[in-house]
Protein backbone atom coordinates (compact mmCIF):
# COMPACT_ATOMS: atom_id res chain seq x y z
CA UNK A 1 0.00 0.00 0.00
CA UNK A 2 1.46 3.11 -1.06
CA UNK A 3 2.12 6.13 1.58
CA UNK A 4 -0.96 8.41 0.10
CA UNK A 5 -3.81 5.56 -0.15
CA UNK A 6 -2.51 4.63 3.33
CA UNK A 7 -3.10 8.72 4.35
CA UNK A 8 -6.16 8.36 2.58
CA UNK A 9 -7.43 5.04 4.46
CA UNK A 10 -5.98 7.21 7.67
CA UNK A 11 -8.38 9.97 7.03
CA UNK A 12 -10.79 7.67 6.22
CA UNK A 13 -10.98 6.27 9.54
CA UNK A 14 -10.69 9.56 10.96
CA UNK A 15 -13.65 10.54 9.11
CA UNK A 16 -15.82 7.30 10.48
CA UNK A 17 -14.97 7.37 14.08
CA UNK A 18 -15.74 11.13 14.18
CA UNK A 19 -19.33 10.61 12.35
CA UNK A 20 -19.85 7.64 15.00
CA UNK A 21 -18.87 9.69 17.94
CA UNK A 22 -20.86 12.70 18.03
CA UNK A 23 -20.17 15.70 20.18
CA UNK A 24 -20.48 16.28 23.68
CA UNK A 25 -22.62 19.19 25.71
CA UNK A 26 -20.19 22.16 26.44
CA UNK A 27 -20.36 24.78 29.37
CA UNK A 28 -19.14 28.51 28.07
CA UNK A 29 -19.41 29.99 31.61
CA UNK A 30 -16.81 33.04 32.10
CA UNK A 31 -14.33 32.73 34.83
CA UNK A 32 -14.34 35.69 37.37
CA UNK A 33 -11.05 37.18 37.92
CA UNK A 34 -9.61 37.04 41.55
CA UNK A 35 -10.81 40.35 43.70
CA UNK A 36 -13.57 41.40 41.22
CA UNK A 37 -16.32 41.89 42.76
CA UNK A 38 -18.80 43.21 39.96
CA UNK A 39 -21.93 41.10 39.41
CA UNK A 40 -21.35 39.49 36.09
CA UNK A 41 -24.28 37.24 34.04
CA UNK A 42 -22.98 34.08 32.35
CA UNK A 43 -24.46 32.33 29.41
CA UNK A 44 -24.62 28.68 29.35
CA UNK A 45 -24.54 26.98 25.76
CA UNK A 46 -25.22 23.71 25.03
CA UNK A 47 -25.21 21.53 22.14
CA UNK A 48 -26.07 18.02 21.09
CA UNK A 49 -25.35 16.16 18.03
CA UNK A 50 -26.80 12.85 16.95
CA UNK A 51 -25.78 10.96 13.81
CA UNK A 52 -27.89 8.73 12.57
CA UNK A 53 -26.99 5.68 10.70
CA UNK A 54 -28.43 3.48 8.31
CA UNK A 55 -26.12 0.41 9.11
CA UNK A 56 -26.84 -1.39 12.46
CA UNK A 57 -24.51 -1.81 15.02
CA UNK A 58 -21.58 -4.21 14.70
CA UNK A 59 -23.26 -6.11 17.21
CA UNK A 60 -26.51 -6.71 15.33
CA UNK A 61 -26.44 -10.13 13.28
CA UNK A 62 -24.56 -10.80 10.42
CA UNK A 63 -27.00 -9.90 7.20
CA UNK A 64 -29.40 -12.44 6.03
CA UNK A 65 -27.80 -10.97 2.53
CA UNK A 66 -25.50 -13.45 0.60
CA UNK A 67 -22.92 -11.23 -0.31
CA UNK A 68 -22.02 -11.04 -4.37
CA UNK A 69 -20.15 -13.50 -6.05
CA UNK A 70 -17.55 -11.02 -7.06
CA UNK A 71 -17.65 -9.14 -3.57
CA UNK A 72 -13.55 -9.40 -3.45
CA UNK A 73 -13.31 -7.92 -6.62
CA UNK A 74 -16.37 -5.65 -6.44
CA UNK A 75 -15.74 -1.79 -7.71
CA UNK A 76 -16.53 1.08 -5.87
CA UNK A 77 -18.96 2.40 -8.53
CA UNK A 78 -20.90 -1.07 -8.17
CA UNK A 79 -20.73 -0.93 -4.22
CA UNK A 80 -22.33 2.35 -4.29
CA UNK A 81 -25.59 1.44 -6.11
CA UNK A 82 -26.04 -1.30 -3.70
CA UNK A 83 -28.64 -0.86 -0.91
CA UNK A 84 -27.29 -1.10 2.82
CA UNK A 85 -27.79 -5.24 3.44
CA UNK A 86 -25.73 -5.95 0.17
CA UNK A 87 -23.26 -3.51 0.80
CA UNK A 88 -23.17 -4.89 4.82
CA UNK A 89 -22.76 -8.37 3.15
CA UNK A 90 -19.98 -7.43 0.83
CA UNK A 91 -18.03 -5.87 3.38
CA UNK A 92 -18.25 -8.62 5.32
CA UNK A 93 -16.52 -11.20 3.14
CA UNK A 94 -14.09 -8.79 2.63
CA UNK A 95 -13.38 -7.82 6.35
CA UNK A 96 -13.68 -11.61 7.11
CA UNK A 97 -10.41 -13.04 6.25
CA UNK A 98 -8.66 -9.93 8.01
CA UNK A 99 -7.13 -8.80 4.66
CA UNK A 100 -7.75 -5.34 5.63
CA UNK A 101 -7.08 -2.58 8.02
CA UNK A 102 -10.61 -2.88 9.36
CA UNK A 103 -11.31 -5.58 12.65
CA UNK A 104 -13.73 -8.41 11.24
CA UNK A 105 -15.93 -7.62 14.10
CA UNK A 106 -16.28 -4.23 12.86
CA UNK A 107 -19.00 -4.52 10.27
CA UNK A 108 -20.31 -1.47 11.00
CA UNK A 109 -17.16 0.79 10.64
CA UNK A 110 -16.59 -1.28 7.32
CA UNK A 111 -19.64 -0.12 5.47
CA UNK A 112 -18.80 3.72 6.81
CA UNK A 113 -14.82 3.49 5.58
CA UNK A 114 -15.80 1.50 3.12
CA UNK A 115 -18.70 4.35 1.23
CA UNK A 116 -16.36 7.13 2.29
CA UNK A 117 -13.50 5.77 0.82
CA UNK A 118 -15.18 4.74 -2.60
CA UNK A 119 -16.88 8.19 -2.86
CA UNK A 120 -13.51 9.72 -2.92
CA UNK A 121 -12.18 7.06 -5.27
CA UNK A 122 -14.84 5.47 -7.51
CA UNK A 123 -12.24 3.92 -9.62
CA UNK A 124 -10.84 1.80 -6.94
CA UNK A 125 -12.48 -1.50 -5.65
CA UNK A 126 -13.85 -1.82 -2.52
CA UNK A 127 -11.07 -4.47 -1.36
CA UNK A 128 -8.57 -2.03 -1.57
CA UNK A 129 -10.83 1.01 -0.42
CA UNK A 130 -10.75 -0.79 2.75
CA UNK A 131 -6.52 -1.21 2.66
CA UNK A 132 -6.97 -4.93 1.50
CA UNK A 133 -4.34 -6.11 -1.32
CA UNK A 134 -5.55 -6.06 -4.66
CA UNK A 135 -7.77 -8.48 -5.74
């Protein structure tokens, strides 16, 4: 794997845990300097972020999906017109034989790399969208 598709898979990742993890709520409250004694009115801000995502959890069961005969060798433009259980299933063979920089119990973060990673190079396959060898 060459040093940019390895940055690329990097940001990749980056991309997918940062979807997955949301934000967090955040307190703006000023801090009072010591020996000031004027009355001073602080504004709290909070925000909340959920992502929602169309893949299930790695923990839900495998897909009921066979996954394509050419799933190995699949392209990235095919992968993208599949619907979510085909594209759960092809990730799946290819995660299983841990070819690729993705854990085989990650199913989950699979489909996310792997749709992130094709969108930004439809020419590629999805093997080697997810850091696998070529196929």
């Amino acid at each position: 794997m060459t040093k940019p598709r390895v940055a690329v898979a990097l940001c990749g990742v980056g991309v997918a845990v940062a979807a997955l993890a949301g934000c967090s709520n955040s307190d703006l409250t000023p801090v009072k300097a010591a020996g000031d004694s004027s009355t001073t009115t602080s504004t709290s801000v909070t925000t909340s972020t959920r992502v929602e995502s169309s893949t299930p959890p790695s923990s839900a069961p495998a897909s009921t999906v066979p996954a394509p005969s050419n799933a190995l060798t699949m392209s990235c433009t095919e992968f993208m017109g599949l619907d979510q259980a085909t594209k759960q299933a092809v990730t799946t063979e290819i995660i299983a034989g841990n070819r690729t920089i993705v854990n085989p119990n990650n199913t989950s973060l699979a489909v996310v790399l792997a749709e992130a990673m094709c969108t930004h190079e439809p020419n590629s396959t999805v093997n080697t969208a997810l850091g696998g060898p070529p196929a």
